[in-house]
Protein backbone atom coordinates (compact mmCIF):
# COMPACT_ATOMS: atom_id res chain seq x y z
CA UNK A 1 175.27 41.27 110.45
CA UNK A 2 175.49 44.74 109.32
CA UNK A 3 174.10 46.03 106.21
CA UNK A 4 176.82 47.42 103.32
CA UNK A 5 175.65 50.63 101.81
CA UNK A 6 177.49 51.41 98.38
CA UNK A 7 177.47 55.09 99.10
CA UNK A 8 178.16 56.13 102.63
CA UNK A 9 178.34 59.63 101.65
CA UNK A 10 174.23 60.07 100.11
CA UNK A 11 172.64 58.38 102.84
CA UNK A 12 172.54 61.06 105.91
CA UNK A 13 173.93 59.02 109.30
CA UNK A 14 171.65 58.12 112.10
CA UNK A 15 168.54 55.74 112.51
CA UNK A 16 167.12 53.48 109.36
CA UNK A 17 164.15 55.04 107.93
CA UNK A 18 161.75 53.10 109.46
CA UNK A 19 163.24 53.25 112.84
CA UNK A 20 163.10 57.15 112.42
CA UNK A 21 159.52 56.95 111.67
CA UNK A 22 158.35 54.55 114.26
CA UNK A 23 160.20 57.29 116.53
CA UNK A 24 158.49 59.90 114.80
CA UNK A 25 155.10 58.69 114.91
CA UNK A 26 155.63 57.53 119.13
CA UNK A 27 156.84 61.89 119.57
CA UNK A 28 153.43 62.85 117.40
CA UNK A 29 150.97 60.56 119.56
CA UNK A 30 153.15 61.69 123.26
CA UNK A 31 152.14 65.09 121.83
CA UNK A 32 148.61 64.67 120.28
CA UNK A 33 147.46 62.53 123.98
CA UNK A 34 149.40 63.27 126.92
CA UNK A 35 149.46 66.33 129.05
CA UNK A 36 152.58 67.53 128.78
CA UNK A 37 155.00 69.98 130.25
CA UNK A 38 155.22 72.81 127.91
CA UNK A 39 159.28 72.72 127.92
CA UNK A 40 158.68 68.58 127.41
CA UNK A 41 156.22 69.49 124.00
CA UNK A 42 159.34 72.03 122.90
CA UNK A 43 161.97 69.29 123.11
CA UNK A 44 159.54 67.04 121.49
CA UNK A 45 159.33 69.01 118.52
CA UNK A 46 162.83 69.75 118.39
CA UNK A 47 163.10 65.56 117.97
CA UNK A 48 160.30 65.08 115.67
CA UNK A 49 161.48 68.60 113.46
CA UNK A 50 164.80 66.03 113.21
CA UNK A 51 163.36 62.62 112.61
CA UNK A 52 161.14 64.68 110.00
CA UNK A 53 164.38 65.98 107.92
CA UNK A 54 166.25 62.66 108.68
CA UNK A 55 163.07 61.20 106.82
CA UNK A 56 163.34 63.43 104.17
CA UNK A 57 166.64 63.05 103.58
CA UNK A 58 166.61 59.80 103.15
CA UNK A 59 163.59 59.95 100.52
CA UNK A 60 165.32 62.40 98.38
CA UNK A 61 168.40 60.21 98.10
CA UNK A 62 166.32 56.88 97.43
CA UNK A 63 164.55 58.78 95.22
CA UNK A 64 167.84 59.81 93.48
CA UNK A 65 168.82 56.10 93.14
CA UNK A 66 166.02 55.30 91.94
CA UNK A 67 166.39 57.97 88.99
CA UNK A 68 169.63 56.81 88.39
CA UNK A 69 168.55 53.55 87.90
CA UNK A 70 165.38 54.49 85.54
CA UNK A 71 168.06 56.43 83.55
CA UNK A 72 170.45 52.70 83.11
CA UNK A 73 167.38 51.28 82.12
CA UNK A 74 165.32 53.40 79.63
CA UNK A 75 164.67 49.89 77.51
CA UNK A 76 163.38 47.65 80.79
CA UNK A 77 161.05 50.62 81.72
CA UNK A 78 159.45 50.99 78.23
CA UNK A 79 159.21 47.48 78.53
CA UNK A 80 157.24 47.23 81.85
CA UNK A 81 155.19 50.53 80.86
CA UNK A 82 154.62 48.42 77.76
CA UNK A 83 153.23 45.84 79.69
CA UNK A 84 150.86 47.87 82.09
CA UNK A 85 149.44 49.19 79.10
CA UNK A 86 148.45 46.13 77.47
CA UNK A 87 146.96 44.68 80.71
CA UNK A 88 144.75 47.54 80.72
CA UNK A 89 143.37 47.66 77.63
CA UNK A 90 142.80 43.80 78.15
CA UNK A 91 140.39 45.16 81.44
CA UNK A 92 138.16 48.24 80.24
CA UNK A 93 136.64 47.84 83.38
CA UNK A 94 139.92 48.70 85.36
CA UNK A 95 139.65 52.18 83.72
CA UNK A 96 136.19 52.85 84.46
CA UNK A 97 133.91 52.99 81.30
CA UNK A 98 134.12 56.23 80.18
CA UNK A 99 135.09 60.29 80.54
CA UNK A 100 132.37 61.23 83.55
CA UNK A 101 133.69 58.20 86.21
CA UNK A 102 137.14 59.70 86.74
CA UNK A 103 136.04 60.66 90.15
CA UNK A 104 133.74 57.49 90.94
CA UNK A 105 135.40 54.62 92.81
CA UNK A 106 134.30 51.23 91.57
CA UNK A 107 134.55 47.94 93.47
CA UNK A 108 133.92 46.01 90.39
């Protein structure tokens, strides 16, 4: 079945993003552990400097949608931001006691 996009024209053609970045991260470990010829680690690059703006590209459009949608829905987010807040204040702990732990890391 294939998937319907509702805006051919934002999303860049070519692999999915994960499929780009499974790619990706297969060209970065060939070059990071294998001996390789040097034309071999060129054309490499040349892939992953692709699969890298593919990635990218992709980002910057979901995170255009994503905008989009935060701007239909100014009351839902107040609401939800609304609601993170509350839960917070309802768990001092979770913010970590006072002005000289923002760097600690707590496990409890």
């Amino acid at each position: 079945m294939s998937r319907k996009k509702d805006n051919p024209a934002s999303v860049p053609a070519g692999p999915c993003f994960e499929d780009a970045l499974v790619g990706l991260e297969a060209i970065v470990e060939a070059m990071e552990h294998e001996q390789l010829p040097l034309e071999e680690l060129v054309s490499n690059y040349e892939q992953g400097s692709a699969l890298l703006n593919h990635c990218e590209a992709i980002l910057k459009s979901a995170r255009g949608r994503i905008e989009l949608i935060t701007l239909r829905n100014p009351n839902e987010i107040a609401l939800d931001s609304a609601a993170m807040s509350d839960q917070v204040s309802a768990h001092p702990s979770a913010t970590g006691g006072g002005p000289d732990d923002d760097d600690d890391i707590r496990l409890f």
